[in-house]
Each structure stands twice: as C-alpha cells, then as structure tokens.
PDB file of N, CA and C in Angstrom:
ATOM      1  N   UNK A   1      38.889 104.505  93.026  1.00  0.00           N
ATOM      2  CA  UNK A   1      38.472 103.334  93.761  1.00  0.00           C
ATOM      3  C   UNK A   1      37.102 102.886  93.254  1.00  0.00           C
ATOM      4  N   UNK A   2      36.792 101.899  93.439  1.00  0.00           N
ATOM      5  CA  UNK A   2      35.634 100.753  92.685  1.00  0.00           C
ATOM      6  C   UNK A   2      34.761 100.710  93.709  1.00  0.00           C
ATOM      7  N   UNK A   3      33.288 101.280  93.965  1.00  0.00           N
ATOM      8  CA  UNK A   3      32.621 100.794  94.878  1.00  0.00           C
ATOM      9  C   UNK A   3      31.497  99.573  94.476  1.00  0.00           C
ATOM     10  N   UNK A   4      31.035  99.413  95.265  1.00  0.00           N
ATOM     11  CA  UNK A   4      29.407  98.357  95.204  1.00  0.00           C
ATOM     12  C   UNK A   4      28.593  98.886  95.990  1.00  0.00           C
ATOM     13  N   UNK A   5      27.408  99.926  95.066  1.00  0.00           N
ATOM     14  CA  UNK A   5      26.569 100.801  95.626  1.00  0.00           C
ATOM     15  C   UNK A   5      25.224 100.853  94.743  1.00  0.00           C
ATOM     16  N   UNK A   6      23.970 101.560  95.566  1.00  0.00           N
ATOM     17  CA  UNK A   6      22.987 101.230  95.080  1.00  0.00           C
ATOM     18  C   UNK A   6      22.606 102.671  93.975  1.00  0.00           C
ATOM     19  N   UNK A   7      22.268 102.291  92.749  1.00  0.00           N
ATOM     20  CA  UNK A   7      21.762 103.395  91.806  1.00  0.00           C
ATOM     21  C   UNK A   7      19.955 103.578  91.850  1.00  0.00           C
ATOM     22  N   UNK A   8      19.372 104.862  92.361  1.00  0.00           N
ATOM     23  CA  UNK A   8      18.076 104.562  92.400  1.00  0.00           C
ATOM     24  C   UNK A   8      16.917 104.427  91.080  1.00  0.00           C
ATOM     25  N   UNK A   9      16.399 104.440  90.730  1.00  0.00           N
ATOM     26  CA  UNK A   9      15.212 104.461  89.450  1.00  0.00           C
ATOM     27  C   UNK A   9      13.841 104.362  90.186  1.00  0.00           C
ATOM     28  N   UNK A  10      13.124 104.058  89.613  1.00  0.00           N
ATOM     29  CA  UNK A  10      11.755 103.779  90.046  1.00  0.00           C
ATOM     30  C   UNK A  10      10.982 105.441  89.711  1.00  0.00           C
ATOM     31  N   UNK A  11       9.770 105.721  90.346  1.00  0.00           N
ATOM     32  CA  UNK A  11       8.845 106.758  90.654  1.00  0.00           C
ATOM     33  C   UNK A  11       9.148 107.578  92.255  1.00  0.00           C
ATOM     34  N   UNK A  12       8.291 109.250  92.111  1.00  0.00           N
ATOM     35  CA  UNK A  12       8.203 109.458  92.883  1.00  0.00           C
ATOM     36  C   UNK A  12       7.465 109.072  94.418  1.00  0.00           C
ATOM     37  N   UNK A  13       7.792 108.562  95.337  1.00  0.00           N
ATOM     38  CA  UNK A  13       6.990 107.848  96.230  1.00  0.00           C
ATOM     39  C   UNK A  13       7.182 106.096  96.256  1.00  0.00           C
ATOM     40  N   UNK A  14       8.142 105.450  95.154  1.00  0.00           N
ATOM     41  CA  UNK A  14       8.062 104.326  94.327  1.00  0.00           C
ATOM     42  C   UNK A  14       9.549 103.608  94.120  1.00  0.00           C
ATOM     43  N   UNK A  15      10.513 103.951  95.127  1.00  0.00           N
ATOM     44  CA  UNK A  15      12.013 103.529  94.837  1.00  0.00           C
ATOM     45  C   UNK A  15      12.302 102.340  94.991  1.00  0.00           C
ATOM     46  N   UNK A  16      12.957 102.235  93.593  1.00  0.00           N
ATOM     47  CA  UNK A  16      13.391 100.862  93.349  1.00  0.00           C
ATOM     48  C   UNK A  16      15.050 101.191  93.479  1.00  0.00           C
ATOM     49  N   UNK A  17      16.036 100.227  93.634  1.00  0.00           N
ATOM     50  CA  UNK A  17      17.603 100.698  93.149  1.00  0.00           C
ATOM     51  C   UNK A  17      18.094  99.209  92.710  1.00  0.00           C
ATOM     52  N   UNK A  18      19.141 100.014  91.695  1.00  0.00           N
ATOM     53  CA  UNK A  18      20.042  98.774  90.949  1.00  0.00           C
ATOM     54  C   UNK A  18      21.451  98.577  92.033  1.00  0.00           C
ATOM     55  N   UNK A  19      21.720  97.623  91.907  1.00  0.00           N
ATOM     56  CA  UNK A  19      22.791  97.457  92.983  1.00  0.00           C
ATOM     57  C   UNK A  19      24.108  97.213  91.902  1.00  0.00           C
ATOM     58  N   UNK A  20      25.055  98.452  91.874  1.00  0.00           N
ATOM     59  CA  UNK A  20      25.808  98.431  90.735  1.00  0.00           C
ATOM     60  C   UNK A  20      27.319  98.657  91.085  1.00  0.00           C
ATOM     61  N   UNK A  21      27.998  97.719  90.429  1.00  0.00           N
ATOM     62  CA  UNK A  21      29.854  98.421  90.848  1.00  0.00           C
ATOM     63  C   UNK A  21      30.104  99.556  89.813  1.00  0.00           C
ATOM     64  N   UNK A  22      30.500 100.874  90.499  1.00  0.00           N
ATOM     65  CA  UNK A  22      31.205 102.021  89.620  1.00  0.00           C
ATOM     66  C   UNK A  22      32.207 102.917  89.883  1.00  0.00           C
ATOM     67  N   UNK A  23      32.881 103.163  89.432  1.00  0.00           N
ATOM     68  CA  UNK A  23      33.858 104.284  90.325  1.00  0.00           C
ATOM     69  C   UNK A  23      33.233 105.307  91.314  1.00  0.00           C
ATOM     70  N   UNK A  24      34.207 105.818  92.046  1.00  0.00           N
ATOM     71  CA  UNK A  24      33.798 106.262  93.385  1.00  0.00           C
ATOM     72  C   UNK A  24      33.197 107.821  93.010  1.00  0.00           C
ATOM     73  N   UNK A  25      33.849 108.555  91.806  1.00  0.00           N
ATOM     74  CA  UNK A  25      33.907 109.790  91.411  1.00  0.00           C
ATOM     75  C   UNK A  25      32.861 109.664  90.860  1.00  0.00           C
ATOM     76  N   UNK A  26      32.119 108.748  89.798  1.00  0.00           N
ATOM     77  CA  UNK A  26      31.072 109.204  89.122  1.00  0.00           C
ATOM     78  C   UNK A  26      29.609 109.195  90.301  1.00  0.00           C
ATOM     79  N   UNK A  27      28.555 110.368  89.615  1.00  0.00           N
ATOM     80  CA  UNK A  27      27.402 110.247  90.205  1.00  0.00           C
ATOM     81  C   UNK A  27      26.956 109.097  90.778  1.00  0.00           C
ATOM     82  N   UNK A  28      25.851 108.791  91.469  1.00  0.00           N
ATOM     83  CA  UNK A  28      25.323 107.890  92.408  1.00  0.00           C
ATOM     84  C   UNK A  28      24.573 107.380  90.934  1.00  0.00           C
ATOM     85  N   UNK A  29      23.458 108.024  90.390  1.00  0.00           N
ATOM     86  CA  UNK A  29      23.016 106.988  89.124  1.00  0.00           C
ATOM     87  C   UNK A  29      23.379 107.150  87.726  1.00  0.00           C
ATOM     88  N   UNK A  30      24.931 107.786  88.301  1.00  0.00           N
ATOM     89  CA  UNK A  30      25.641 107.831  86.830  1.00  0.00           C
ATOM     90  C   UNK A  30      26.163 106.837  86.051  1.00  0.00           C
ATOM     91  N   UNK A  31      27.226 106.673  85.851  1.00  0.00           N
ATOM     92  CA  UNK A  31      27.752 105.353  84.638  1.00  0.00           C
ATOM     93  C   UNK A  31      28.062 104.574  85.958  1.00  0.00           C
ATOM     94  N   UNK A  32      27.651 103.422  85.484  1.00  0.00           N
ATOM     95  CA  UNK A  32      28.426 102.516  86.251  1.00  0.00           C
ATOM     96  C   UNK A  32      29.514 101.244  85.379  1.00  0.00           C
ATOM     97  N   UNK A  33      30.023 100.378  85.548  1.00  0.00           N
ATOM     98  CA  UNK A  33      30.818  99.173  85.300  1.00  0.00           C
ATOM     99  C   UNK A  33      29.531  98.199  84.994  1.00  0.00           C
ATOM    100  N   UNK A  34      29.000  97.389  86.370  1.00  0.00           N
ATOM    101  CA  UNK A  34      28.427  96.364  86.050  1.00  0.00           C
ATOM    102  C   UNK A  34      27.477  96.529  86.813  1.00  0.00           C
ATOM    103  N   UNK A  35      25.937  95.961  86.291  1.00  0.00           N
ATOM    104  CA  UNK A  35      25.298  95.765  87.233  1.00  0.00           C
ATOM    105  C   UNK A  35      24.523  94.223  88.190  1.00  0.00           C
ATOM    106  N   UNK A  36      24.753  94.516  89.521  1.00  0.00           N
ATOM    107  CA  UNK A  36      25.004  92.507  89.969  1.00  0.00           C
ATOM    108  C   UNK A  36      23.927  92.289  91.005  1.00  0.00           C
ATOM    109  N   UNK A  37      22.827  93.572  90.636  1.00  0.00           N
ATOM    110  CA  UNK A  37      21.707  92.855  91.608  1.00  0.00           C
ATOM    111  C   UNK A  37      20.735  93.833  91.565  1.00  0.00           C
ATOM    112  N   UNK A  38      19.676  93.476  92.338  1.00  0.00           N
ATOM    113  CA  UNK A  38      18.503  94.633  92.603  1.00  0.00           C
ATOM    114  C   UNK A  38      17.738  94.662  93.866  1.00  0.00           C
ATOM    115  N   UNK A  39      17.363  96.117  94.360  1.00  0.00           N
ATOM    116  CA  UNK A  39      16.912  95.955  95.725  1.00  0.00           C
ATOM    117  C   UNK A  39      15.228  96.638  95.398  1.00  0.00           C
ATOM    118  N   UNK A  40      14.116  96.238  96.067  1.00  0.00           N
ATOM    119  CA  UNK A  40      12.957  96.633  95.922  1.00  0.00           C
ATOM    120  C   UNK A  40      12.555  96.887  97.473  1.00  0.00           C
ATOM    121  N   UNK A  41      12.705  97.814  97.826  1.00  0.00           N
ATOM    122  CA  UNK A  41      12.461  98.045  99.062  1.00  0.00           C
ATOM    123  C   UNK A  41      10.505  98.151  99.255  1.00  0.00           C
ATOM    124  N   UNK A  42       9.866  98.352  98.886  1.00  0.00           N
ATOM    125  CA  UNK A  42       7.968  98.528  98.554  1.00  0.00           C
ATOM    126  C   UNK A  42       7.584  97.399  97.524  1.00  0.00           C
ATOM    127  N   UNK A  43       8.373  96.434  97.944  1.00  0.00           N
ATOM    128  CA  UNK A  43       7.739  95.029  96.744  1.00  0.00           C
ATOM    129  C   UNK A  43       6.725  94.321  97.708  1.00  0.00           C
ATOM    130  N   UNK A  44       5.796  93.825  96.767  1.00  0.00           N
ATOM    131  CA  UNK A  44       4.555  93.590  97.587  1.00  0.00           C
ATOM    132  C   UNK A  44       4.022  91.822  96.882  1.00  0.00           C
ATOM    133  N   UNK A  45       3.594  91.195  97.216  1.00  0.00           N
ATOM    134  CA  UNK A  45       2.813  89.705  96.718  1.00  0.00           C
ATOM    135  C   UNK A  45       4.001  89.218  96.283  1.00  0.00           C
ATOM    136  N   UNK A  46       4.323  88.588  95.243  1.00  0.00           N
ATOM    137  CA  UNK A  46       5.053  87.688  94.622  1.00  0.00           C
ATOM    138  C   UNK A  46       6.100  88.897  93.995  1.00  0.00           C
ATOM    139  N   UNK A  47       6.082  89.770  94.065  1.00  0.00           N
ATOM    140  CA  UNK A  47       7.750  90.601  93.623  1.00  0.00           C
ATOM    141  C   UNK A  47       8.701  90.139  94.888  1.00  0.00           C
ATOM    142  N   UNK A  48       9.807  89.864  94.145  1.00  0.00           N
ATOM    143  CA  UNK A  48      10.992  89.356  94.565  1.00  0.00           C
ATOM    144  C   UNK A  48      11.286  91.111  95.087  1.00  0.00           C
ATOM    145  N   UNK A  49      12.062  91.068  96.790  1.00  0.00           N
ATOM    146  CA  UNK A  49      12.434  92.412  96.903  1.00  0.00           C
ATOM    147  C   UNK A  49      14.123  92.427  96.994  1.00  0.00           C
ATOM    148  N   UNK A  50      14.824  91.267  96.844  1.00  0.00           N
ATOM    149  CA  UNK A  50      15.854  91.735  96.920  1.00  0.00           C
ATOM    150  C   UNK A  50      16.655  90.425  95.924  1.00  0.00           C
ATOM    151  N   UNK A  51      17.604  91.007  94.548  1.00  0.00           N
ATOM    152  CA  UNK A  51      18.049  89.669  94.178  1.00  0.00           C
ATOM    153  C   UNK A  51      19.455  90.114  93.895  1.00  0.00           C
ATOM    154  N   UNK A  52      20.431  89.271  94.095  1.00  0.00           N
ATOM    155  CA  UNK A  52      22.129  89.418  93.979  1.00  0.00           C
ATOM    156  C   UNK A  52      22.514  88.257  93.396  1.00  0.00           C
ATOM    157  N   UNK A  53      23.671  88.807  92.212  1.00  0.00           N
ATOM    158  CA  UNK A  53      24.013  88.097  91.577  1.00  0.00           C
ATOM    159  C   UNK A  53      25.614  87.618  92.630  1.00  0.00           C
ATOM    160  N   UNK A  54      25.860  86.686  93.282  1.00  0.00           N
ATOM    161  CA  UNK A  54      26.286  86.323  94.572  1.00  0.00           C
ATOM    162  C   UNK A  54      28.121  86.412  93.856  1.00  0.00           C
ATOM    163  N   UNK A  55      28.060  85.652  92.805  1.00  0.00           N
ATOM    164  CA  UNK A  55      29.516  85.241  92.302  1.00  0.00           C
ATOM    165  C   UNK A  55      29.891  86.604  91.298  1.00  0.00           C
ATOM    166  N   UNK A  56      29.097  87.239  91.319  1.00  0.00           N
ATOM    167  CA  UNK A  56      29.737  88.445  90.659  1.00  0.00           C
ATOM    168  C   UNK A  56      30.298  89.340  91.579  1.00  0.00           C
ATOM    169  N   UNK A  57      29.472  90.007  92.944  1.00  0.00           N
ATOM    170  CA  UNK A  57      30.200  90.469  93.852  1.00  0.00           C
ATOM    171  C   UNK A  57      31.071  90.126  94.835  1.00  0.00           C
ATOM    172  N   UNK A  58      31.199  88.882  95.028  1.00  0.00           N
ATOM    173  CA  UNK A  58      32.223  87.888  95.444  1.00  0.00           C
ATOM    174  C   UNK A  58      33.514  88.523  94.251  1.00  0.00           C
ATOM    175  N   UNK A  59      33.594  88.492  93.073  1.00  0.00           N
ATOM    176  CA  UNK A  59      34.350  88.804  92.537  1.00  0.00           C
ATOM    177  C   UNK A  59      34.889  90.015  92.552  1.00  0.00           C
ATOM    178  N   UNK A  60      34.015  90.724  92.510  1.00  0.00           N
ATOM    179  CA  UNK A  60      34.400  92.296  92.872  1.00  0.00           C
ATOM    180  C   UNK A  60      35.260  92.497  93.854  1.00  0.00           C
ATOM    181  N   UNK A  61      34.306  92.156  95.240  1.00  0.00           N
ATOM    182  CA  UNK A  61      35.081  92.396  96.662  1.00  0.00           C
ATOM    183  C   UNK A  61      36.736  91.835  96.376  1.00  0.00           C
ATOM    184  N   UNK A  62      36.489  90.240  95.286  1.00  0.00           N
ATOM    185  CA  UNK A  62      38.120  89.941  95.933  1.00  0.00           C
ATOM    186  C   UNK A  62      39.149  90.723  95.272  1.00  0.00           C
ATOM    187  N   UNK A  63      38.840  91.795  94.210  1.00  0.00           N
ATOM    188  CA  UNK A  63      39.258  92.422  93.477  1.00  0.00           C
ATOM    189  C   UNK A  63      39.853  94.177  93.841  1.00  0.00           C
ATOM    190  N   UNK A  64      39.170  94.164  95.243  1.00  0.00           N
ATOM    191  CA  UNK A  64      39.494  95.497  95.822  1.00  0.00           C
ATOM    192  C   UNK A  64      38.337  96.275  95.902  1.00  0.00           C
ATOM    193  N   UNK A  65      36.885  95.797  95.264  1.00  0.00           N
ATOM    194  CA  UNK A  65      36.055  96.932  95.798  1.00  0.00           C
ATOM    195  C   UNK A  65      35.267  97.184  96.846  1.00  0.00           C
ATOM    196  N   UNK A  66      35.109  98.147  96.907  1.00  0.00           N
ATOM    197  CA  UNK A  66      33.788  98.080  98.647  1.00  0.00           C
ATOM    198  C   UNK A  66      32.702  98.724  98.455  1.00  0.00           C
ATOM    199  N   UNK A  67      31.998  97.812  99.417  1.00  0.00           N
ATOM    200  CA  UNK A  67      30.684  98.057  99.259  1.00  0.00           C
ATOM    201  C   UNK A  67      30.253  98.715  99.956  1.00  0.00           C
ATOM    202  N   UNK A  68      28.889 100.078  99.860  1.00  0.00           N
ATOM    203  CA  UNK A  68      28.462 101.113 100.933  1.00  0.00           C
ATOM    204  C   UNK A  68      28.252 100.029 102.004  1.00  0.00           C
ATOM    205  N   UNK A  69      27.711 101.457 102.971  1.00  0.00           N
ATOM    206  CA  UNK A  69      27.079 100.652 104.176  1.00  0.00           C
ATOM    207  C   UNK A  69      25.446 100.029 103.982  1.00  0.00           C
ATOM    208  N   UNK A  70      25.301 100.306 103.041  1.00  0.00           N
ATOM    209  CA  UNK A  70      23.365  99.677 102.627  1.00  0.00           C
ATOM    210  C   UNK A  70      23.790  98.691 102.040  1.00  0.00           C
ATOM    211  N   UNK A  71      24.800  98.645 101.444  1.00  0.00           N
ATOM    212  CA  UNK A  71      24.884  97.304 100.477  1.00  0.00           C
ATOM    213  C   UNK A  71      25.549  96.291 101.294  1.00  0.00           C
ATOM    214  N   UNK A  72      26.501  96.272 102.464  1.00  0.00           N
ATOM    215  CA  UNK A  72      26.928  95.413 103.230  1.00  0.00           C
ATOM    216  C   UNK A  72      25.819  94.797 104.257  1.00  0.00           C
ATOM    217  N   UNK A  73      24.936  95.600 104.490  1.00  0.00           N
ATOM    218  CA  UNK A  73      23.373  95.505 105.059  1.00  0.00           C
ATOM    219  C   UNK A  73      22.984  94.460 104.313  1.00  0.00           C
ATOM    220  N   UNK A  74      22.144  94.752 103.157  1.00  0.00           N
ATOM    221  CA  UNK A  74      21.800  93.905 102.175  1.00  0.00           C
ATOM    222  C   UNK A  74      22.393  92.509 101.455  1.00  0.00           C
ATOM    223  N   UNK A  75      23.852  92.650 101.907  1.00  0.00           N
ATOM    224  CA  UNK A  75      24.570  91.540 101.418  1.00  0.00           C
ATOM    225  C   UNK A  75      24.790  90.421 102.789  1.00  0.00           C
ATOM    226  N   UNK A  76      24.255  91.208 103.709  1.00  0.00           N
ATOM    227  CA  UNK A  76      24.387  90.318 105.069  1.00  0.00           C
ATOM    228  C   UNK A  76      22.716  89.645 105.389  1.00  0.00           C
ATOM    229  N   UNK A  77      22.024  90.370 104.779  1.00  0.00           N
ATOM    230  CA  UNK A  77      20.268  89.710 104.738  1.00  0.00           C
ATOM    231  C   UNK A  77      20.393  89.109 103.894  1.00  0.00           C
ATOM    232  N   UNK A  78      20.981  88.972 102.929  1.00  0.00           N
ATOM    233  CA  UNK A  78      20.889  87.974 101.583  1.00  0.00           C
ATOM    234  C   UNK A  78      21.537  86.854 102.013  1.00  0.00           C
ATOM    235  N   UNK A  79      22.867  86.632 102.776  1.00  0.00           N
ATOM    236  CA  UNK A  79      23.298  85.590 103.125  1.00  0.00           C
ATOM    237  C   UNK A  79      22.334  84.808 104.353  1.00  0.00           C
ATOM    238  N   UNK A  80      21.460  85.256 104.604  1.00  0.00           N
ATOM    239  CA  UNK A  80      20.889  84.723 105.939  1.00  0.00           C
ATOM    240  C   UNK A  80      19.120  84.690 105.477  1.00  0.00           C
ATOM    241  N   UNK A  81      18.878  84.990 104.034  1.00  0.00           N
ATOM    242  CA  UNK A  81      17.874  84.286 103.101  1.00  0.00           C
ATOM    243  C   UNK A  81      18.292  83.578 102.734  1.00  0.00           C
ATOM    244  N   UNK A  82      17.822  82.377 102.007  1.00  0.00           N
ATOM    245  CA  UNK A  82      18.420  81.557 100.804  1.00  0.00           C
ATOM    246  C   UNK A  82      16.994  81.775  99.639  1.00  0.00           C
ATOM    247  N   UNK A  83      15.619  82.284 100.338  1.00  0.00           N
ATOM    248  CA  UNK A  83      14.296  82.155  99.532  1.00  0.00           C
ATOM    249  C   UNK A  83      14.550  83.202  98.582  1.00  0.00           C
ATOM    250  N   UNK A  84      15.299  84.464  98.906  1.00  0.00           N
ATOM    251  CA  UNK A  84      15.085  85.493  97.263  1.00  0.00           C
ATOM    252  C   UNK A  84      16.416  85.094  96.144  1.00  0.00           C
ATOM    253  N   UNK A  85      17.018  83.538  96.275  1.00  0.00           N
ATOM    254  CA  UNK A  85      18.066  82.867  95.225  1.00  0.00           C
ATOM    255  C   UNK A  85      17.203  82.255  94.801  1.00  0.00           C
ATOM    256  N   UNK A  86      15.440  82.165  94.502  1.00  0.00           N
ATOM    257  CA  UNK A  86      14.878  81.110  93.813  1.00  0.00           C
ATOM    258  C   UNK A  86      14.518  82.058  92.580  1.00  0.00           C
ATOM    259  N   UNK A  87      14.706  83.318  92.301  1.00  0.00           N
ATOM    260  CA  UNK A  87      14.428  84.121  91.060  1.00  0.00           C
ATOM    261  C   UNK A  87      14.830  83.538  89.366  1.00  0.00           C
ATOM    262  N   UNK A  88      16.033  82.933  89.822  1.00  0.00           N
ATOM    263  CA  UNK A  88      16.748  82.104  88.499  1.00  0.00           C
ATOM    264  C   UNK A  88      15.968  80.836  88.395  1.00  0.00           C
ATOM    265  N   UNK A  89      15.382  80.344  88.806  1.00  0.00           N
ATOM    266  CA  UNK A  89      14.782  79.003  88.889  1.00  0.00           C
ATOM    267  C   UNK A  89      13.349  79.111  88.256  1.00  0.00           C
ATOM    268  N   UNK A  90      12.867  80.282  87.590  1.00  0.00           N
ATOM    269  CA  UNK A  90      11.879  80.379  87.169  1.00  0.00           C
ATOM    270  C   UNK A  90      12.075  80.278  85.705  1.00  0.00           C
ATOM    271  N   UNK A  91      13.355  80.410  85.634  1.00  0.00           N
ATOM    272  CA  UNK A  91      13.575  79.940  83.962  1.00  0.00           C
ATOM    273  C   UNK A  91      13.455  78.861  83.497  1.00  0.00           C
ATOM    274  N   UNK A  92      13.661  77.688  84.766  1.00  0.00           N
ATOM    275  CA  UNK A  92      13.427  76.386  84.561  1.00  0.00           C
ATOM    276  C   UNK A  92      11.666  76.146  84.575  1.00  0.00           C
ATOM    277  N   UNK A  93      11.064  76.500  85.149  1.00  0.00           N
ATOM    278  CA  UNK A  93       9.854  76.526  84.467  1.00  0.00           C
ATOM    279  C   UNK A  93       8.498  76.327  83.168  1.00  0.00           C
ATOM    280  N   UNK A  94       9.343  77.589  81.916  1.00  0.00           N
ATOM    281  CA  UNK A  94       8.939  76.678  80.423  1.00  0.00           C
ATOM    282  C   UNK A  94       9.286  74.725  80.195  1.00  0.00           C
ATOM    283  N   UNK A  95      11.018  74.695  80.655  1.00  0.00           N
ATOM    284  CA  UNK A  95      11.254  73.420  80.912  1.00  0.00           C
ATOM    285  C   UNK A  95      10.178  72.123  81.102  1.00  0.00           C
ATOM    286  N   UNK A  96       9.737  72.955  82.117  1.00  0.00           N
ATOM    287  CA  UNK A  96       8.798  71.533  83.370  1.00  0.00           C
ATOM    288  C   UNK A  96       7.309  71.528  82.077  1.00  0.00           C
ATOM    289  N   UNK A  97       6.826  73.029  82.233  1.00  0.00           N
ATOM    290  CA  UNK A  97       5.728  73.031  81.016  1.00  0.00           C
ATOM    291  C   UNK A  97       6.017  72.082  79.578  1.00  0.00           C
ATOM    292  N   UNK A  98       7.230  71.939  78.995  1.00  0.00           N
ATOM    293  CA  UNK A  98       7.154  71.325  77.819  1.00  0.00           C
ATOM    294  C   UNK A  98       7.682  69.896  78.157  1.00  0.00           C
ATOM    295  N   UNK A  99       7.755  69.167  79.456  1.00  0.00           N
ATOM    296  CA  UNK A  99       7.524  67.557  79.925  1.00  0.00           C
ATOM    297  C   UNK A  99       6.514  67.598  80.268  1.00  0.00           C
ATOM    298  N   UNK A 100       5.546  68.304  80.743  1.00  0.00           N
ATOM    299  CA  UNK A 100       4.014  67.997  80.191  1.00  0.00           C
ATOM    300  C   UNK A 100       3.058  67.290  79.547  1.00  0.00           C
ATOM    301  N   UNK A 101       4.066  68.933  78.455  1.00  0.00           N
ATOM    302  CA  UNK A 101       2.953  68.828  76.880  1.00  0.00           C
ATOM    303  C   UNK A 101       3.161  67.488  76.191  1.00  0.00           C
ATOM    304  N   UNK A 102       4.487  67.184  76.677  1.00  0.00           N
ATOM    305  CA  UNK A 102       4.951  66.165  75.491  1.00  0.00           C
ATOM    306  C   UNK A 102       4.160  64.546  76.421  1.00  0.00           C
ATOM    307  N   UNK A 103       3.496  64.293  77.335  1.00  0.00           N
ATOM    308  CA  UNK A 103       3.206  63.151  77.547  1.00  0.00           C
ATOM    309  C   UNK A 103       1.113  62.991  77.162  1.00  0.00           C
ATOM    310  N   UNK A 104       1.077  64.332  76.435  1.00  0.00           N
ATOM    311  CA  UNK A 104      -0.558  64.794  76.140  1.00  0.00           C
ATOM    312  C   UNK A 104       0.266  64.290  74.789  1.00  0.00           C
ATOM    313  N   UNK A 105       1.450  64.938  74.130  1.00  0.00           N
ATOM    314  CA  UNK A 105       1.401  64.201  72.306  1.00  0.00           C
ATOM    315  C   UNK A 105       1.726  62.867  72.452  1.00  0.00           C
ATOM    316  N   UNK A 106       2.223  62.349  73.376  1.00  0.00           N
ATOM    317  CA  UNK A 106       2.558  60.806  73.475  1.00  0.00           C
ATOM    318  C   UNK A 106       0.700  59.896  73.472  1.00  0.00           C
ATOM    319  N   UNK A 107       0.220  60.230  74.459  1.00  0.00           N
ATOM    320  CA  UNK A 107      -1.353  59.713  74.274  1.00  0.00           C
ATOM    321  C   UNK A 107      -2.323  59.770  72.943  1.00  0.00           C
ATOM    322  N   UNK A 108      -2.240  61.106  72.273  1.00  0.00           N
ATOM    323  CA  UNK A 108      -2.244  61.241  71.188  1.00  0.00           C
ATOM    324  C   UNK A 108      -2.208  60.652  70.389  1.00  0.00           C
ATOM    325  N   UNK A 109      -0.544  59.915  69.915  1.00  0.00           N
ATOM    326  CA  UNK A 109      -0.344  59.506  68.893  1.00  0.00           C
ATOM    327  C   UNK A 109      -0.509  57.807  69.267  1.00  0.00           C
ATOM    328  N   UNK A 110      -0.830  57.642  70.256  1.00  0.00           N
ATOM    329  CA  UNK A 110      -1.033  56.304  70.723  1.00  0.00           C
ATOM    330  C   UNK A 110      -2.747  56.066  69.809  1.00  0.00           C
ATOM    331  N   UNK A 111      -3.125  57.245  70.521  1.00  0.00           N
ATOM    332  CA  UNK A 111      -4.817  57.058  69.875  1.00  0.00           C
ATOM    333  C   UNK A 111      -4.352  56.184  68.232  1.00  0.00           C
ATOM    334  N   UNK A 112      -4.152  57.588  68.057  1.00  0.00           N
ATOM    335  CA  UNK A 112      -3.937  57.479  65.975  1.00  0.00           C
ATOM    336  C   UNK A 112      -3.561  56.017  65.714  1.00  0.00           C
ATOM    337  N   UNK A 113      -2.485  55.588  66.369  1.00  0.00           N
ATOM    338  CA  UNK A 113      -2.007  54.299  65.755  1.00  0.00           C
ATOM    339  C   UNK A 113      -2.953  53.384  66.481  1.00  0.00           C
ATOM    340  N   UNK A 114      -3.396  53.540  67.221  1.00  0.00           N
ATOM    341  CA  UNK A 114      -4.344  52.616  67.388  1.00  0.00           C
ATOM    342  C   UNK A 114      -5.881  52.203  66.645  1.00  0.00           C
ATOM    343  N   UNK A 115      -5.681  53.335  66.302  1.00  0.00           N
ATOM    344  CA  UNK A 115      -7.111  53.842  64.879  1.00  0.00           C
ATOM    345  C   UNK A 115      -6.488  53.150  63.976  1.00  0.00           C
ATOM    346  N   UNK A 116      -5.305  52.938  63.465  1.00  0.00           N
ATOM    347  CA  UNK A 116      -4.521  52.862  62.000  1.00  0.00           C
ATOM    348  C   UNK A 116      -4.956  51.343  61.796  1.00  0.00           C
ATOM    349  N   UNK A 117      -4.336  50.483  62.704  1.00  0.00           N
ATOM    350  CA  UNK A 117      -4.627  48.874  62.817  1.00  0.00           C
ATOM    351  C   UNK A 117      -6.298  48.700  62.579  1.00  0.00           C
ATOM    352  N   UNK A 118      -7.148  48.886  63.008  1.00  0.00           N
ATOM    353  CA  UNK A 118      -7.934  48.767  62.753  1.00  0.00           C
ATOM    354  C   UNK A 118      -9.002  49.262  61.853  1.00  0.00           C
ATOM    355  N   UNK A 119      -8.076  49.916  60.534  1.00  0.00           N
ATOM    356  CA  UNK A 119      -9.054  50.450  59.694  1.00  0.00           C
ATOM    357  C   UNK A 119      -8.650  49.271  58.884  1.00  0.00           C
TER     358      UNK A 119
END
C-alpha cells in the first residue's frame, strides 16, 4: 500500500520533514516514490512553514493512497491557508525585476539619440 507521510531531516533540536508518497513497508526516511511538499514546524520570519504541492497529492489520494494522521492535519490547515500557496510566485519575481530594468535602457537610449541629432 502507498502512503502520504512525513520523512524527517533537519538537526538535532531543528526538525524539518519532507512530505513524501512511499510504500508502507519501507522505513519512515527511507526510499520514497515522490516528493509533494514540505513541513517546517520551527520556521521563523519570512521561512515559509508549510508548502504542498496540492495537484500532486490530489493525485495520489485519487489513486488509492493514504495519508498519516499528521499529514491529513496538515492537508486540512493548508486548505484553510491560501498565504503558504504564494511560495511559487516568487519565481515570478526576476520577471517584474527585468520590466524595470528595461524602462532605465529605454531612457537611456532616448538620451543617446537625442545627443546624435544634435552633433
């Protein structure tokens, strides 16, 4: 059987866990299948403490697997956040930075050609 359960990492005093689908038999942070999220239970300022990849375990579940009881926890606070789904949206970011830059080379080259006519 296929669960959706949390694998721990982090430090002593310092637990972080991957939120991973794997068979039921292997170890807790043994092999897993896939991994479709992360939980930070001691995240502090701007660390994101909890992020799920939503349409991957949607897929899972409709597929037959189940999820512990921490992860049905966690998947029931996540539906009733919408603020820790803004993690992907930081990729759009460089984006916004390079419509910027590009209206500083537009002024720029306005200068130059405006220098050009009048030499």
């Amino acid at each position: 059987m296929v669960v959706i359960r949390l694998s721990r990492a982090g430090t002593n005093k310092r637990p972080f866990y991957h939120m991973v689908v794997a068979d039921r038999r292997k170890p807790r942070d043994g092999r897993y299948i896939e991994q479709v999220g992360y939980f930070n239970p001691v995240a502090r300022g701007q660390e994101i403490p909890l992020l799920i990849e939503t349409d991957r375990v949607q897929y899972w579940l409709s597929v037959g697997a189940q999820p512990s009881g921490r992860v049905q926890t966690l998947l029931k606070k996540y539906a009733g956040q919408k603020t820790v789904a803004a993690a992907p949206a930081e990729k759009a970011k460089p984006a916004a930075k390079a419509k910027k830059a590009a209206p500083k080379k537009a002024k720029t080259e306005t200068k130059e050609s405006a220098e050009t006519p009048n030499e």
